[in-house]
PDB file of N, CA and C in Angstrom:
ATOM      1  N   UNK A   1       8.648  13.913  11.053  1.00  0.00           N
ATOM      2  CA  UNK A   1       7.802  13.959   9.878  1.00  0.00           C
ATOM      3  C   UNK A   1       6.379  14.293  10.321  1.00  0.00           C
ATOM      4  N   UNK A   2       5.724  15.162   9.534  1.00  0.00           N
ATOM      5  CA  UNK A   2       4.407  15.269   9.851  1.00  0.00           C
ATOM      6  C   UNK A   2       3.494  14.514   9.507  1.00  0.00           C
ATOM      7  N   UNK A   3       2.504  14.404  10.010  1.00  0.00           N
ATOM      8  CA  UNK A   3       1.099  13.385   9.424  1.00  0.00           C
ATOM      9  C   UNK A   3      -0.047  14.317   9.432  1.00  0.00           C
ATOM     10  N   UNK A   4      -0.846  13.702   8.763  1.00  0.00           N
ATOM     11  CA  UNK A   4      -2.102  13.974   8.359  1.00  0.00           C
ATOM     12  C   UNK A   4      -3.150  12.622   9.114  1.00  0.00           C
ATOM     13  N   UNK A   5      -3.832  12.702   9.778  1.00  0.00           N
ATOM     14  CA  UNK A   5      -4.905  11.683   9.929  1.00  0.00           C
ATOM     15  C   UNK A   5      -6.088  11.429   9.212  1.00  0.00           C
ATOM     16  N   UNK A   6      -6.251  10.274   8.606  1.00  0.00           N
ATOM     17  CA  UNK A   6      -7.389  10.255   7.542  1.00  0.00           C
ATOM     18  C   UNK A   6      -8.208   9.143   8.256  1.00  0.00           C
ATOM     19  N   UNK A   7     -10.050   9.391   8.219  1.00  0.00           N
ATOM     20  CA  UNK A   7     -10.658   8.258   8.344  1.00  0.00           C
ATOM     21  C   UNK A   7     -11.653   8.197   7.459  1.00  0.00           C
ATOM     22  N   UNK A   8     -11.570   7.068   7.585  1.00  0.00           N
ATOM     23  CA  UNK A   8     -12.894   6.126   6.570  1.00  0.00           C
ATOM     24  C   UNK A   8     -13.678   4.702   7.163  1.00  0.00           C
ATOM     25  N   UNK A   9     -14.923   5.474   6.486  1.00  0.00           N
ATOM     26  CA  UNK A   9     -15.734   4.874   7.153  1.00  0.00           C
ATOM     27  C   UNK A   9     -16.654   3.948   5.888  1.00  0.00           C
ATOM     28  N   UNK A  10     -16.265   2.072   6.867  1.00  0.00           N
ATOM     29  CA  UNK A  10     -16.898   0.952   6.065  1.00  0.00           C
ATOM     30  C   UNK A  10     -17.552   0.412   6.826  1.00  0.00           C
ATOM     31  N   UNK A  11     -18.179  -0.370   6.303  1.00  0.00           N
ATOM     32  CA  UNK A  11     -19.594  -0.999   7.024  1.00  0.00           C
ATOM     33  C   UNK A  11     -18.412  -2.539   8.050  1.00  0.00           C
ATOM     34  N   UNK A  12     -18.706  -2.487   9.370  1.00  0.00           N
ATOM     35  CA  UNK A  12     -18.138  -4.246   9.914  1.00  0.00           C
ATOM     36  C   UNK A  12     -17.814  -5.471   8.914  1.00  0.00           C
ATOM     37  N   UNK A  13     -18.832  -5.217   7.731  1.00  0.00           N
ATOM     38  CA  UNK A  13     -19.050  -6.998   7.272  1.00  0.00           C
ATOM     39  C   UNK A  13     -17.481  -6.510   6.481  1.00  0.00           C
ATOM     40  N   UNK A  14     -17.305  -5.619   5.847  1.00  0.00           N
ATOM     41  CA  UNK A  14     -16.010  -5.662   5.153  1.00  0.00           C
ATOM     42  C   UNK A  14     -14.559  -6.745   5.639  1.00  0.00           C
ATOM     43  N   UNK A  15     -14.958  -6.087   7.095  1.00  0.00           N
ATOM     44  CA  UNK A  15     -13.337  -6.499   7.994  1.00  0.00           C
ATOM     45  C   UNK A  15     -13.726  -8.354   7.632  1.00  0.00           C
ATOM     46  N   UNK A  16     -14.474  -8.245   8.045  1.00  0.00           N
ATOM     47  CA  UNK A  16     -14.824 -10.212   8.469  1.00  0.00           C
ATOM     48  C   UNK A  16     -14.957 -10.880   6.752  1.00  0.00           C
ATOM     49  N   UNK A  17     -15.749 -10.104   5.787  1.00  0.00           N
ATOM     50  CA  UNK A  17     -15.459 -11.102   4.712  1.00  0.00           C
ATOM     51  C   UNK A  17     -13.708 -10.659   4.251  1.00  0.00           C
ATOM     52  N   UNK A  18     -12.910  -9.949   4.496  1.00  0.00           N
ATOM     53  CA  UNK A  18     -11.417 -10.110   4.289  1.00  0.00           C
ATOM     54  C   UNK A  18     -10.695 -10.611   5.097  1.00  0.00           C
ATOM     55  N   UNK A  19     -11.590 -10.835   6.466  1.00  0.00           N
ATOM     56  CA  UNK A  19     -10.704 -11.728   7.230  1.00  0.00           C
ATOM     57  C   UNK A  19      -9.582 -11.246   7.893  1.00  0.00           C
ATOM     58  N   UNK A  20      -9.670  -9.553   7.970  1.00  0.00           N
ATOM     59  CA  UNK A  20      -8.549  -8.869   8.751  1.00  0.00           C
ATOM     60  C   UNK A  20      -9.310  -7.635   9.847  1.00  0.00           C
ATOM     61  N   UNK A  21      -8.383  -7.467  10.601  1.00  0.00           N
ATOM     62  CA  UNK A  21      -8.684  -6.926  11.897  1.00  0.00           C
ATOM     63  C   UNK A  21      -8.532  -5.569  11.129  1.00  0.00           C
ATOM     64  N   UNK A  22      -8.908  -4.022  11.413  1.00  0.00           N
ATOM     65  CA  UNK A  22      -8.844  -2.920  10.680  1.00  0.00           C
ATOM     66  C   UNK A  22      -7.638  -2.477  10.433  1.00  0.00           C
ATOM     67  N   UNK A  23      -6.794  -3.150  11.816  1.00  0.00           N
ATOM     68  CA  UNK A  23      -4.795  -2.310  11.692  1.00  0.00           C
ATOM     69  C   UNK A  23      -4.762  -2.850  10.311  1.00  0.00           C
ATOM     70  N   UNK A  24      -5.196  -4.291  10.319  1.00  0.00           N
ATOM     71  CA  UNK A  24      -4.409  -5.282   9.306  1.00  0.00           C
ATOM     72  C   UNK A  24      -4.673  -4.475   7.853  1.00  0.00           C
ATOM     73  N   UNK A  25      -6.348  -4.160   7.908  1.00  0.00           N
ATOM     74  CA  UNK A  25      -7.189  -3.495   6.946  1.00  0.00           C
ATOM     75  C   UNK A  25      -6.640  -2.457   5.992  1.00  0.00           C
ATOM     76  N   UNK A  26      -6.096  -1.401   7.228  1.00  0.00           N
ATOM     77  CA  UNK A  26      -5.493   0.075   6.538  1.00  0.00           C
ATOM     78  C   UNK A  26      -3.639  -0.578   5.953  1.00  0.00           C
ATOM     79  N   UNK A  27      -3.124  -1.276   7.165  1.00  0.00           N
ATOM     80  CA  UNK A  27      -2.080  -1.302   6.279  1.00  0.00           C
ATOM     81  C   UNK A  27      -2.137  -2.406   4.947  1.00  0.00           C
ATOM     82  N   UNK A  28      -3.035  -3.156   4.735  1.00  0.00           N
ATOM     83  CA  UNK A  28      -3.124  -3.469   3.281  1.00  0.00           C
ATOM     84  C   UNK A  28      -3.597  -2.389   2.341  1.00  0.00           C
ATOM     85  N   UNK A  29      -4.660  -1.651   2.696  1.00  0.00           N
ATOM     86  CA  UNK A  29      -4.749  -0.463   1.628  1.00  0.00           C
ATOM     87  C   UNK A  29      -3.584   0.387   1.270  1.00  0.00           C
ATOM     88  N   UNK A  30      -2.810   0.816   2.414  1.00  0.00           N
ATOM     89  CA  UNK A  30      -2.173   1.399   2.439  1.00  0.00           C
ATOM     90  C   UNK A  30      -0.800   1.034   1.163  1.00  0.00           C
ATOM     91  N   UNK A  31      -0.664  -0.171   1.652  1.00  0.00           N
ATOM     92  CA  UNK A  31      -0.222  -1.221   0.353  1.00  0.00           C
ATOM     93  C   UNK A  31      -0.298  -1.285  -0.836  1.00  0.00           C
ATOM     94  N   UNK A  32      -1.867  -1.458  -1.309  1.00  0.00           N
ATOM     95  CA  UNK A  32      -2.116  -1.853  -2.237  1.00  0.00           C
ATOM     96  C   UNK A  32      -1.980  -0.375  -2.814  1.00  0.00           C
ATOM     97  N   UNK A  33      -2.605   1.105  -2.415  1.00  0.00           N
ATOM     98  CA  UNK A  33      -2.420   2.306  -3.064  1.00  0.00           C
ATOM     99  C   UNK A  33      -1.310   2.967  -3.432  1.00  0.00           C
ATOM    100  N   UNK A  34      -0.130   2.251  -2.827  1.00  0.00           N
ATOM    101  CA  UNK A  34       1.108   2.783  -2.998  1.00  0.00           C
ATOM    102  C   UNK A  34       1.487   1.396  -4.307  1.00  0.00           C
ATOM    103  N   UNK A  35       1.219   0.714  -4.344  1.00  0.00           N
ATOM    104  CA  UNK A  35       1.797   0.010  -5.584  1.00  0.00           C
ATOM    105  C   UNK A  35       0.885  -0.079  -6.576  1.00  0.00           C
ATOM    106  N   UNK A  36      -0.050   0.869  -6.851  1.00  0.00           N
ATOM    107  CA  UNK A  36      -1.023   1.097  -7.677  1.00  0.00           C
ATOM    108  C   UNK A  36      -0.015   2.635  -8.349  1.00  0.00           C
ATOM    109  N   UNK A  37      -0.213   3.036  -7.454  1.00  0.00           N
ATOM    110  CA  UNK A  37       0.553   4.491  -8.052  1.00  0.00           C
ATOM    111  C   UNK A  37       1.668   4.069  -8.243  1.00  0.00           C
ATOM    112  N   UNK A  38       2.622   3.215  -7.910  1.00  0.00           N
ATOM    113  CA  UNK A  38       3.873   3.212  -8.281  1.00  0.00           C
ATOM    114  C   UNK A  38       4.030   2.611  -9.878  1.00  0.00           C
ATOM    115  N   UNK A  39       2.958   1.410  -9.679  1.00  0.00           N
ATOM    116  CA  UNK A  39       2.894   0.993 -11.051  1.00  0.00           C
ATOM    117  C   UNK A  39       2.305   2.106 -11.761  1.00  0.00           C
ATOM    118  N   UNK A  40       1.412   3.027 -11.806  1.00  0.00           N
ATOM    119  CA  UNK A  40       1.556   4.005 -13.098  1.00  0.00           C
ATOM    120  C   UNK A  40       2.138   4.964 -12.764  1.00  0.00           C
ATOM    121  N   UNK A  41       3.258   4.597 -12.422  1.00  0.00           N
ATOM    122  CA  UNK A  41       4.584   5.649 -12.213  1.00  0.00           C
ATOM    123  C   UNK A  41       4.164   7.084 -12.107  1.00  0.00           C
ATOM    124  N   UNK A  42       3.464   7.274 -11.208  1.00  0.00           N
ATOM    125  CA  UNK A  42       2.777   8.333 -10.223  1.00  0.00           C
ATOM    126  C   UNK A  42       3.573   9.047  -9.047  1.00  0.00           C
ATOM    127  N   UNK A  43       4.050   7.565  -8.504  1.00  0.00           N
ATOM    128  CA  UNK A  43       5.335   8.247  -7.485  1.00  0.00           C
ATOM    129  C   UNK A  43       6.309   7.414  -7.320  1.00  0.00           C
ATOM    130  N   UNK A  44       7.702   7.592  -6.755  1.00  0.00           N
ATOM    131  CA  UNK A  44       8.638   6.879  -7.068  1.00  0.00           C
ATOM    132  C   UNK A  44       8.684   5.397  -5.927  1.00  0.00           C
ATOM    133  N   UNK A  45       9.545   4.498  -6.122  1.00  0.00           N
ATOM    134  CA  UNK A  45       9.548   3.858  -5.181  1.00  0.00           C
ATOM    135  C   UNK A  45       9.692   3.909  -3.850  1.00  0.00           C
ATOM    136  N   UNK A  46      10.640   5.205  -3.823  1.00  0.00           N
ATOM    137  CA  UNK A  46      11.062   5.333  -2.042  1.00  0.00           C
ATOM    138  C   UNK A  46       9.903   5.785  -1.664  1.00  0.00           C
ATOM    139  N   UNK A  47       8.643   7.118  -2.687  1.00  0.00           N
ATOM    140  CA  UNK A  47       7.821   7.383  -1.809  1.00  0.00           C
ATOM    141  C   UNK A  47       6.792   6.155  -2.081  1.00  0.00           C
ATOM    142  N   UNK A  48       6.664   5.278  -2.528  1.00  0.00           N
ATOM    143  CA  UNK A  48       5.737   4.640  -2.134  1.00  0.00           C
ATOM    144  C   UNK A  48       5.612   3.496  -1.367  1.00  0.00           C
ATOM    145  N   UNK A  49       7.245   3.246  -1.074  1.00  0.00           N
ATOM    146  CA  UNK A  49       7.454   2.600   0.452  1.00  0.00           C
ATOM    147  C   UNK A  49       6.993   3.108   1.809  1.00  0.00           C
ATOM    148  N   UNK A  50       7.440   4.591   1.687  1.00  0.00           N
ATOM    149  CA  UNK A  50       6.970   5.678   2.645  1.00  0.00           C
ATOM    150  C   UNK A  50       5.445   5.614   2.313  1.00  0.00           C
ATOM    151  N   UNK A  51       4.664   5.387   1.825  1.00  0.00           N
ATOM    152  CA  UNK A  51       3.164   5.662   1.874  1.00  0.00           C
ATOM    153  C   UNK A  51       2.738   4.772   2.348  1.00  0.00           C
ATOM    154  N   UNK A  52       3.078   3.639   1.903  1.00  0.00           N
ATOM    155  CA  UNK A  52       2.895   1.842   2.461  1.00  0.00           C
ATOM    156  C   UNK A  52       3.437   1.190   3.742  1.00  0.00           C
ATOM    157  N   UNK A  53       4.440   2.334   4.457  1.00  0.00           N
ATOM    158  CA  UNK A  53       4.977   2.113   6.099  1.00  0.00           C
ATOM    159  C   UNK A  53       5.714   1.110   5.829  1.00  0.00           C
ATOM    160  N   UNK A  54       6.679   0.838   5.096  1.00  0.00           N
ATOM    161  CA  UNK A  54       7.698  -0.520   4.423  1.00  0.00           C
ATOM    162  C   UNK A  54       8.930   0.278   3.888  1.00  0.00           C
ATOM    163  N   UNK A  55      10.130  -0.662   4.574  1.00  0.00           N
ATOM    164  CA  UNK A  55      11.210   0.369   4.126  1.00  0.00           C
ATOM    165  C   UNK A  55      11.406  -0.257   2.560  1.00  0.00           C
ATOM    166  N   UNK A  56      12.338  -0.025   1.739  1.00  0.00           N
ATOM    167  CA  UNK A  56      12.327  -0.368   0.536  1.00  0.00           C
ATOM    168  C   UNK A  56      12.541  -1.462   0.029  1.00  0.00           C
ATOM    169  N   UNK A  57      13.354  -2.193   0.717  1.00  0.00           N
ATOM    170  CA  UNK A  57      13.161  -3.448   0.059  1.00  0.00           C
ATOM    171  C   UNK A  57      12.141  -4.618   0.647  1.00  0.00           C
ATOM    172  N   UNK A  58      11.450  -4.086   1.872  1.00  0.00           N
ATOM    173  CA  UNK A  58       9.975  -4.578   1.845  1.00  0.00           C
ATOM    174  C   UNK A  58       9.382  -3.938   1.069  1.00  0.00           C
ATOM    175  N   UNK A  59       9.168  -3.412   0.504  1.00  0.00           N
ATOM    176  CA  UNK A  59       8.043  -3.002  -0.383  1.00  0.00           C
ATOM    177  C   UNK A  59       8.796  -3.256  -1.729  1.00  0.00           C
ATOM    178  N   UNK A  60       9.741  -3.439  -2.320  1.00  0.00           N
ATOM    179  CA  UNK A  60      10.176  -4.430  -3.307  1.00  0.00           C
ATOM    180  C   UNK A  60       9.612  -6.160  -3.560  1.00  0.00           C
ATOM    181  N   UNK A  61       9.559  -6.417  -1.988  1.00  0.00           N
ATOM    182  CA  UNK A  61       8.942  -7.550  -2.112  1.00  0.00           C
ATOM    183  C   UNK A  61       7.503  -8.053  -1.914  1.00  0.00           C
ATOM    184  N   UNK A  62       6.995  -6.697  -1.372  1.00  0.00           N
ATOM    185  CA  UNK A  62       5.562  -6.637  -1.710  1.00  0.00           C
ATOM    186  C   UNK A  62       5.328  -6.718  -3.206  1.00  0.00           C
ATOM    187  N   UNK A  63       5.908  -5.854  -3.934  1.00  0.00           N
ATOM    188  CA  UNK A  63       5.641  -5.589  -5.656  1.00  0.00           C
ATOM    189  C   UNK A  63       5.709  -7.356  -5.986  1.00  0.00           C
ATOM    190  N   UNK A  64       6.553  -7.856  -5.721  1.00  0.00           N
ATOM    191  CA  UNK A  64       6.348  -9.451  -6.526  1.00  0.00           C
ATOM    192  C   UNK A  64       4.855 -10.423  -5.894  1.00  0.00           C
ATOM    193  N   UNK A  65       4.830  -9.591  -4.720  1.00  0.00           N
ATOM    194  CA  UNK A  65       2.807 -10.318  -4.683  1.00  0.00           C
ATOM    195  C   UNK A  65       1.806  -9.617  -5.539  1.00  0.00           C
ATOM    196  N   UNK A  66       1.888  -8.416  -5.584  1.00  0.00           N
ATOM    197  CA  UNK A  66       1.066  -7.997  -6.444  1.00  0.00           C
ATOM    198  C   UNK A  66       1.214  -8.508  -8.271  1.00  0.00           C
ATOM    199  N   UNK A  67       2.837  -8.814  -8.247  1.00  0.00           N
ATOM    200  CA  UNK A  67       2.935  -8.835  -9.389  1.00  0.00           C
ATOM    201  C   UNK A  67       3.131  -7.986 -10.497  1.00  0.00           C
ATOM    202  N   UNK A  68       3.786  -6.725  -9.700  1.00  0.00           N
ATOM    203  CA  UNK A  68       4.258  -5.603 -10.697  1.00  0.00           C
ATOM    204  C   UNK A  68       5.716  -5.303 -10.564  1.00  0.00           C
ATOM    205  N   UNK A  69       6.092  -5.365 -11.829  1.00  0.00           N
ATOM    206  CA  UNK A  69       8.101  -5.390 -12.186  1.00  0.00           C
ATOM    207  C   UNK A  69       8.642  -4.497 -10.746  1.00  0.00           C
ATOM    208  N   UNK A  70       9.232  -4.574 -10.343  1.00  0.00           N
ATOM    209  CA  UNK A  70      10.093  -3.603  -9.890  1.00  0.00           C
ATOM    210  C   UNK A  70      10.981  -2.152 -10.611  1.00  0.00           C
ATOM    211  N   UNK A  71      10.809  -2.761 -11.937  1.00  0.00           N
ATOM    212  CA  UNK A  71      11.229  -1.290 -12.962  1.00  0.00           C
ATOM    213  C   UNK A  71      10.583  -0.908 -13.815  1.00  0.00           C
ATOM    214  N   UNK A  72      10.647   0.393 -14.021  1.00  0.00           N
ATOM    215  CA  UNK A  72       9.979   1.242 -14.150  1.00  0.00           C
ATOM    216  C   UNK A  72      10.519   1.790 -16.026  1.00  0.00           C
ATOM    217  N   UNK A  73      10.191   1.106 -16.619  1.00  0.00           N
ATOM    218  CA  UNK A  73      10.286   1.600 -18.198  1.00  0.00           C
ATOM    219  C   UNK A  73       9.640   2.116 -19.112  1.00  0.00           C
ATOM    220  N   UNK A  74      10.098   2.962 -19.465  1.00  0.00           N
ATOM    221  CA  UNK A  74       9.091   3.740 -20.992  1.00  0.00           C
ATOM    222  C   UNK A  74       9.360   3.067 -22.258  1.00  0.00           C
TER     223      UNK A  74
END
């Protein structure tokens, strides 16, 4: 699979008032943006396991921390 490398740039105090080291940092964003889009059904679940580095039913059980259904209804 190919990648793309992305950086971003935050100020130190970020890491320390969340209390995570930067790995910890990106893979919570990474997290939280894939179950943002999944909840407005933007992209499907498998890819937003794949965006979040979680095979699917970790990232099923991520969705019940955030607190968004696992299905997807109109």
């Amino acid at each position: 699979m190919a990648t793309v490398h992305v950086s971003l740039e935050l100020p130190q105090s970020v890491f320390s008032a969340l209390r995570q080291d930067p790995e910890q940092f990106v893979a919570e964003l990474r997290l939280a943006g894939a179950v943002k889009w999944y909840e407005m059904q933007i992209i499907s679940q498998g890819k937003a396991a794949e965006v979040a580095g979680l095979s699917r039913s970790e990232f099923l059980t991520a969705l019940a921390r955030f607190g968004v259904s696992p299905f997807q209804v109109d």
